[in-house]
N, C-alpha and C. Protein backbone atom coordinates (compact mmCIF):
# COMPACT_ATOMS: atom_id res chain seq x y z
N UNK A 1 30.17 -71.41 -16.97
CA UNK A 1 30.48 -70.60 -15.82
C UNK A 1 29.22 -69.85 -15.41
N UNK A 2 28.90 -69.64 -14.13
CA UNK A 2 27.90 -69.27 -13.64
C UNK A 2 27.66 -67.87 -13.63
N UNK A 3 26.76 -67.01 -13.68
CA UNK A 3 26.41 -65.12 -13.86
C UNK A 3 27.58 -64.74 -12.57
N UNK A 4 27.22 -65.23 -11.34
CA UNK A 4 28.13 -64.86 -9.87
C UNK A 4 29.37 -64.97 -9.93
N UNK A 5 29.87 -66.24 -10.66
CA UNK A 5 31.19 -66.33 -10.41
C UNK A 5 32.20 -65.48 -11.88
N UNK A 6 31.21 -65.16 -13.04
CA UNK A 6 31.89 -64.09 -13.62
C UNK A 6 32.23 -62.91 -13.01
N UNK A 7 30.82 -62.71 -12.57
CA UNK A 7 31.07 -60.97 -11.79
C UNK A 7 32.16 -61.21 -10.65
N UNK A 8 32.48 -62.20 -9.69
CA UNK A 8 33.38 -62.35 -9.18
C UNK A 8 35.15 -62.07 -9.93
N UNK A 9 34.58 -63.05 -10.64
CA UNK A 9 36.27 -62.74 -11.49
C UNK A 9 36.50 -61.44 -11.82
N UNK A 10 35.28 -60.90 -12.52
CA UNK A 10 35.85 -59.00 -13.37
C UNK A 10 36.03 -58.39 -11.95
N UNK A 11 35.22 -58.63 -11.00
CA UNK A 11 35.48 -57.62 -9.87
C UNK A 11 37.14 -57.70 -9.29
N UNK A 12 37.56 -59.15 -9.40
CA UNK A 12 38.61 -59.49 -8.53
C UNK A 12 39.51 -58.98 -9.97
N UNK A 13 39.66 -59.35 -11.40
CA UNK A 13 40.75 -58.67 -12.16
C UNK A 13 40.57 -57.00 -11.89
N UNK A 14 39.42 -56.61 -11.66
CA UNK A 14 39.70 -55.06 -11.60
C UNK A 14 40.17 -54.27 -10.03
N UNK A 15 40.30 -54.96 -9.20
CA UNK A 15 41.12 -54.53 -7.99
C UNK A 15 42.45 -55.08 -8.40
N UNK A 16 42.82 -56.19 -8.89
CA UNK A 16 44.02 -56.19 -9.15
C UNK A 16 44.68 -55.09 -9.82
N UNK A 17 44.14 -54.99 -11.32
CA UNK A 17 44.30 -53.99 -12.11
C UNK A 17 44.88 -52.28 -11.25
N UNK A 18 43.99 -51.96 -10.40
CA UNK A 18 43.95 -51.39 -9.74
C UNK A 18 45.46 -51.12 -8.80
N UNK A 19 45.15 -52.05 -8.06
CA UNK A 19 46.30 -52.40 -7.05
C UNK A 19 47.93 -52.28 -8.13
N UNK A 20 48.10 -52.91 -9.12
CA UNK A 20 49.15 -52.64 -10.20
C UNK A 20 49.55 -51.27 -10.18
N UNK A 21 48.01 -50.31 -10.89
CA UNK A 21 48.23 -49.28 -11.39
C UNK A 21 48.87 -48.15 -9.88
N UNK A 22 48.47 -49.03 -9.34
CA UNK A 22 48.65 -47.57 -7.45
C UNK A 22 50.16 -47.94 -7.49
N UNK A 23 50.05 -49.33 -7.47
CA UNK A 23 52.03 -49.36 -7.84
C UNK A 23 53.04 -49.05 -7.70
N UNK A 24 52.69 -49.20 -9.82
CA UNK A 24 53.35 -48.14 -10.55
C UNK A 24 53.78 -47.04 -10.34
N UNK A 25 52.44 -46.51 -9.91
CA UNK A 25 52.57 -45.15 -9.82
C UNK A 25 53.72 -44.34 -8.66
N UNK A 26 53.90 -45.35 -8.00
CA UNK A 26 54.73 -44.91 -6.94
C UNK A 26 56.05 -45.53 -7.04
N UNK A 27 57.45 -44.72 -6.81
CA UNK A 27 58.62 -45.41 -6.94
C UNK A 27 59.28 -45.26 -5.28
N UNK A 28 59.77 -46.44 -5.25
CA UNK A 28 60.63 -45.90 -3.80
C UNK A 28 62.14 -45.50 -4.15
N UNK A 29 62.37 -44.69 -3.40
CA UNK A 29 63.95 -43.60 -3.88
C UNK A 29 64.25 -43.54 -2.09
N UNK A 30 65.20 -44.24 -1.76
CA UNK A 30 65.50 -44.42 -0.58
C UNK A 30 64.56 -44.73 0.52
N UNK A 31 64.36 -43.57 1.60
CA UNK A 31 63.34 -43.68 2.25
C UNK A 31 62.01 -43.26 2.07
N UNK A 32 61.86 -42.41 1.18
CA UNK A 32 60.76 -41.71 0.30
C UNK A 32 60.38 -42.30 -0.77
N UNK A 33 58.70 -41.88 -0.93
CA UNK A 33 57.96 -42.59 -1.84
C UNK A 33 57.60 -40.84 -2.86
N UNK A 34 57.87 -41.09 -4.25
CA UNK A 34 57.98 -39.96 -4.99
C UNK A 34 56.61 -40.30 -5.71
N UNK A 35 55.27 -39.70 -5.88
CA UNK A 35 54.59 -40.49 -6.55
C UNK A 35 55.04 -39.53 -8.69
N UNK A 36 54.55 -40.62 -9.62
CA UNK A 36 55.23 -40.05 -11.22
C UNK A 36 54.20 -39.50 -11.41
N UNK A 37 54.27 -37.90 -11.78
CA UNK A 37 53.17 -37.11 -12.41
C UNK A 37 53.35 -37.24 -14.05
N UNK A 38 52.06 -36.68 -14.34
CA UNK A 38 52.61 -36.51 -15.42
C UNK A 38 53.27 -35.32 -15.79
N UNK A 39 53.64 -35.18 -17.37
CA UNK A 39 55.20 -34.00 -17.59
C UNK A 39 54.10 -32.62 -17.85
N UNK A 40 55.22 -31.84 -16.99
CA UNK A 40 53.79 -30.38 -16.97
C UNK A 40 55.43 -29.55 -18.39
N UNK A 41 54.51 -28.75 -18.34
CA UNK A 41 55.69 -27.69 -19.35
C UNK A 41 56.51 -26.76 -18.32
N UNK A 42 57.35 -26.05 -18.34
CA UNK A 42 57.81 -25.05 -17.52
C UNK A 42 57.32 -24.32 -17.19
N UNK A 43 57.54 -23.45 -16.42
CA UNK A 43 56.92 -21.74 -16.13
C UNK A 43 58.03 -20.94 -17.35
N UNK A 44 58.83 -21.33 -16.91
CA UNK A 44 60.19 -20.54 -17.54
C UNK A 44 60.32 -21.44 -19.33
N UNK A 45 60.25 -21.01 -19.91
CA UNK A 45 61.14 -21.27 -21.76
C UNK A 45 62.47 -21.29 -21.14
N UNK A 46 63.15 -22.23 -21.90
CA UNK A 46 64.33 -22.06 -22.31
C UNK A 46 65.27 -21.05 -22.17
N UNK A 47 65.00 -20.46 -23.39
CA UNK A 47 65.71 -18.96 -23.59
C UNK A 47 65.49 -17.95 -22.60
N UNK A 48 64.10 -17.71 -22.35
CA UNK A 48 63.73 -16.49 -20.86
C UNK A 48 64.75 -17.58 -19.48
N UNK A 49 64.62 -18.67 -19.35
CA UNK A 49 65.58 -18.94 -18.29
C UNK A 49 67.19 -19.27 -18.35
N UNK A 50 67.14 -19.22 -19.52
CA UNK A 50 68.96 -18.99 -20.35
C UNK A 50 69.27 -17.32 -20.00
N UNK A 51 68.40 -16.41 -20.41
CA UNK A 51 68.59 -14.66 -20.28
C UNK A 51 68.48 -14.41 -19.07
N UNK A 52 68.42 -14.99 -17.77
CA UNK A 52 68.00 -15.13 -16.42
C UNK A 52 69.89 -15.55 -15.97
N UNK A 53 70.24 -16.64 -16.41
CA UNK A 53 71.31 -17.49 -15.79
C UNK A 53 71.92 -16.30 -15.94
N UNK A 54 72.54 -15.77 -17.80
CA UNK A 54 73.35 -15.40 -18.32
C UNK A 54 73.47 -13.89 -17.35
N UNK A 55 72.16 -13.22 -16.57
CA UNK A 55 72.45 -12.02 -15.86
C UNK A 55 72.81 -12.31 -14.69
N UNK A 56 72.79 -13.57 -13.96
CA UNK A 56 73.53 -13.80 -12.51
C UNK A 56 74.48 -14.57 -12.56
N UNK A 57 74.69 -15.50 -13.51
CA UNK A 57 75.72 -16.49 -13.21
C UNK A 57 77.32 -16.18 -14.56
N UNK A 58 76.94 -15.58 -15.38
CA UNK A 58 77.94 -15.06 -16.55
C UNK A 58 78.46 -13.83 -16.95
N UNK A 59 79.65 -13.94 -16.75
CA UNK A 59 80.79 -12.63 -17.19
C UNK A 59 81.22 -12.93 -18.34
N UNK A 60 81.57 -11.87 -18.91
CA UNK A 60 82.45 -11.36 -20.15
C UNK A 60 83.47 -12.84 -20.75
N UNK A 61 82.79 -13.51 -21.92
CA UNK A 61 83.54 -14.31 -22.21
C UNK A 61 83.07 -15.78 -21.99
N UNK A 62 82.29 -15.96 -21.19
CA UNK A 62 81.47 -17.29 -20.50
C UNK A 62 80.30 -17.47 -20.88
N UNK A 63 80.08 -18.94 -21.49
CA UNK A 63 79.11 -19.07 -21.77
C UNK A 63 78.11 -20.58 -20.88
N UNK A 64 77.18 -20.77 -21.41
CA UNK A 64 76.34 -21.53 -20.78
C UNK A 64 75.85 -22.63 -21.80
N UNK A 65 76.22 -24.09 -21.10
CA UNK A 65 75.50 -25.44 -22.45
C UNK A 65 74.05 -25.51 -22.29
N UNK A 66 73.54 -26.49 -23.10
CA UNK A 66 72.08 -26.19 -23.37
C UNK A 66 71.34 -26.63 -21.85
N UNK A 67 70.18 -26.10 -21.38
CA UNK A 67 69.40 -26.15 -20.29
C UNK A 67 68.90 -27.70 -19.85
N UNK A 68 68.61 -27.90 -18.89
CA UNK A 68 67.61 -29.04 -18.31
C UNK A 68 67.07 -28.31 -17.52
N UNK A 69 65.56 -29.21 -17.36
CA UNK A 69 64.63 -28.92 -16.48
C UNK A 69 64.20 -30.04 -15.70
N UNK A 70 64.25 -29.50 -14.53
CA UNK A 70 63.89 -30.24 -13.41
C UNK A 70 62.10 -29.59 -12.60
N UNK A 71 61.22 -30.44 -13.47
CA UNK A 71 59.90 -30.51 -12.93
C UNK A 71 59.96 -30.61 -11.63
N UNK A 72 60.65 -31.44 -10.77
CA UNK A 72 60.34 -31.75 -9.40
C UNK A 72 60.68 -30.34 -8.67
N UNK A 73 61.58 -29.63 -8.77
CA UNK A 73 62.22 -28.43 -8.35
C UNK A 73 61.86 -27.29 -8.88
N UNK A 74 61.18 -27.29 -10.42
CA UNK A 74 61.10 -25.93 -10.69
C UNK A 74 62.09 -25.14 -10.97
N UNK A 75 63.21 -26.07 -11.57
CA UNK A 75 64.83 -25.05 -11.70
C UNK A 75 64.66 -25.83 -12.89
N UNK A 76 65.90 -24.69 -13.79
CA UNK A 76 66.45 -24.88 -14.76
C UNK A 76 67.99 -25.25 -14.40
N UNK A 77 68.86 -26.12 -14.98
CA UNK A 77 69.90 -25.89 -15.04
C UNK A 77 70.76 -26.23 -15.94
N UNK A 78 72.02 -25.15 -16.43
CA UNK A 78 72.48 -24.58 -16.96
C UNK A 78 73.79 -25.23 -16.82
N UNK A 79 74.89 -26.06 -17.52
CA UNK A 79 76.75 -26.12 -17.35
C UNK A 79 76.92 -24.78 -17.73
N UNK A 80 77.74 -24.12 -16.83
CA UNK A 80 78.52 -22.95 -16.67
C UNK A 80 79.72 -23.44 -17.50
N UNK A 81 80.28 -22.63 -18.54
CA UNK A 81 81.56 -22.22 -18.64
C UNK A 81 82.24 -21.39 -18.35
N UNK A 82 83.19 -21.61 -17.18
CA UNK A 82 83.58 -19.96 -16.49
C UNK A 82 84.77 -20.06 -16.65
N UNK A 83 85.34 -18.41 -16.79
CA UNK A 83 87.06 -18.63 -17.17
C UNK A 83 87.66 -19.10 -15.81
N UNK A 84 86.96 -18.92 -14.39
CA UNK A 84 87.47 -19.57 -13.29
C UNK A 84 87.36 -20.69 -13.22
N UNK A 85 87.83 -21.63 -12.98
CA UNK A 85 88.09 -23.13 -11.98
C UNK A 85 88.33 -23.24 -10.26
N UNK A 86 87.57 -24.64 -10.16
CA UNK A 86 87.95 -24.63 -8.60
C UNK A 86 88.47 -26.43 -9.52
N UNK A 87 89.45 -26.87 -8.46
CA UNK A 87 90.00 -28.47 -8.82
C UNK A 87 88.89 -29.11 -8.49
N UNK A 88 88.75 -30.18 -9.56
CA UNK A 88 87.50 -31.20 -9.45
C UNK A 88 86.33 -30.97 -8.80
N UNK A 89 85.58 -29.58 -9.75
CA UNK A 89 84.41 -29.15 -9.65
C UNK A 89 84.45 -28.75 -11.19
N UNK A 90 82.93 -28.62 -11.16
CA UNK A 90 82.12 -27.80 -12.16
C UNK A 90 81.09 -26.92 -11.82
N UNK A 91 81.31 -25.52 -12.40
CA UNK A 91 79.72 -24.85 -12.11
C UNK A 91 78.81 -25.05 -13.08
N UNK A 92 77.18 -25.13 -12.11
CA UNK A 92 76.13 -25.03 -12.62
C UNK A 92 75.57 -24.00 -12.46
N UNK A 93 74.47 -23.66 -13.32
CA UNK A 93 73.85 -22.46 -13.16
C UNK A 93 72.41 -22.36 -12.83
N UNK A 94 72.02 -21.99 -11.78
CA UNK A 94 70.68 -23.07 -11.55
C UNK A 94 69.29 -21.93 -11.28
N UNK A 95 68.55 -21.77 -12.01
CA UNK A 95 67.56 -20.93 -12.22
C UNK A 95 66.67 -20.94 -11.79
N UNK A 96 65.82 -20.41 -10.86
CA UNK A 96 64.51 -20.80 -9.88
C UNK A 96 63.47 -19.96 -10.70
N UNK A 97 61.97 -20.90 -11.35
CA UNK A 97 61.19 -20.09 -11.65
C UNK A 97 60.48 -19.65 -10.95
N UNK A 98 60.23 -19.40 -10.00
CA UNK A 98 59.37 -19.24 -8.64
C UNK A 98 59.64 -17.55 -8.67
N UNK A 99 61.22 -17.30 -8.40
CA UNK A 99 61.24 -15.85 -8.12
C UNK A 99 62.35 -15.02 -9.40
N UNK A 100 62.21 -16.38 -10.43
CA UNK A 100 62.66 -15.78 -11.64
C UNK A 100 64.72 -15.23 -11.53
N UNK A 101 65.09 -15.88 -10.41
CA UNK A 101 66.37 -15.24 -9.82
C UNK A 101 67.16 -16.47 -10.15
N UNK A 102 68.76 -16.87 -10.23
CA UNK A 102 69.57 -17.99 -10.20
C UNK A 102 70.77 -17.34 -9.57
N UNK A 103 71.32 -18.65 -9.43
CA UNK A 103 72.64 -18.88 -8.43
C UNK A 103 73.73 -19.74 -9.07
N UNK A 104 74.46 -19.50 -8.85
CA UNK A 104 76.08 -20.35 -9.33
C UNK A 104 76.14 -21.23 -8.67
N UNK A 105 76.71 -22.81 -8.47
CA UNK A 105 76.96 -23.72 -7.55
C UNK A 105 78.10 -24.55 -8.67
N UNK A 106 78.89 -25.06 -7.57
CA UNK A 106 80.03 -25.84 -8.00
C UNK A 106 79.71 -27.31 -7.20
N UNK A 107 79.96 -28.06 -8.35
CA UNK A 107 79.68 -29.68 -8.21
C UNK A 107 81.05 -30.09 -8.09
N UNK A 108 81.55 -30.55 -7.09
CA UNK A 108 82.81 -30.80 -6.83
C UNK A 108 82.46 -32.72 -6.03
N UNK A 109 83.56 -33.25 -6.65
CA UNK A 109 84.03 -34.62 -6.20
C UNK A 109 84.07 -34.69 -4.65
């Protein structure tokens, strides 16, 4: 194989390579293209955004299941156990680290 037509080939596998990795990197989710970061840590712990829910979203008796975090949003959220019900809903408890404040919301069918 000739010096030119190697350097041809590595050049042409490494735009491919390339072209793969740009990709990847991008998922389509309806009409939007989300590009995948990588995983950052919270602003908020756990527990400091558990002691957050528990002062806006919980009364006497109610408690809260363990947290998720949503990187894309910057919320925590929280399954509410509340002694109230609405029919075929559930509350969440959803924690904004931005202004450190949360809100109640019901996921209903």
């Amino acid at each position: 194989m000739k010096p030119k037509q190697l350097i041809g080939i590595v050049i042409a596998s490494f735009v491919a390579f390339f072209l793969i990795i740009t990709f990847v990197a991008f998922v389509k989710i309806g009409n939007a293209n989300y590009m995948i970061l990588p995983e950052e840590d919270p602003i908020l712990m756990e527990s400091e955004a558990r002691d957050i829910a528990k002062k806006y979203c919980i009364k006497g008796g109610e408690t809260l299941d363990p947290g998720f975090y949503s990187e894309r949003s910057g919320t925590w959220w929280f399954e509410a156990n509340l002694n109230t019900t609405r029919e075929d809903c559930r509350p969440v408890c959803v924690v904004f680290e931005e202004d450190k404040t949360a809100s109640l919301y019901w996921r209903c069918k």
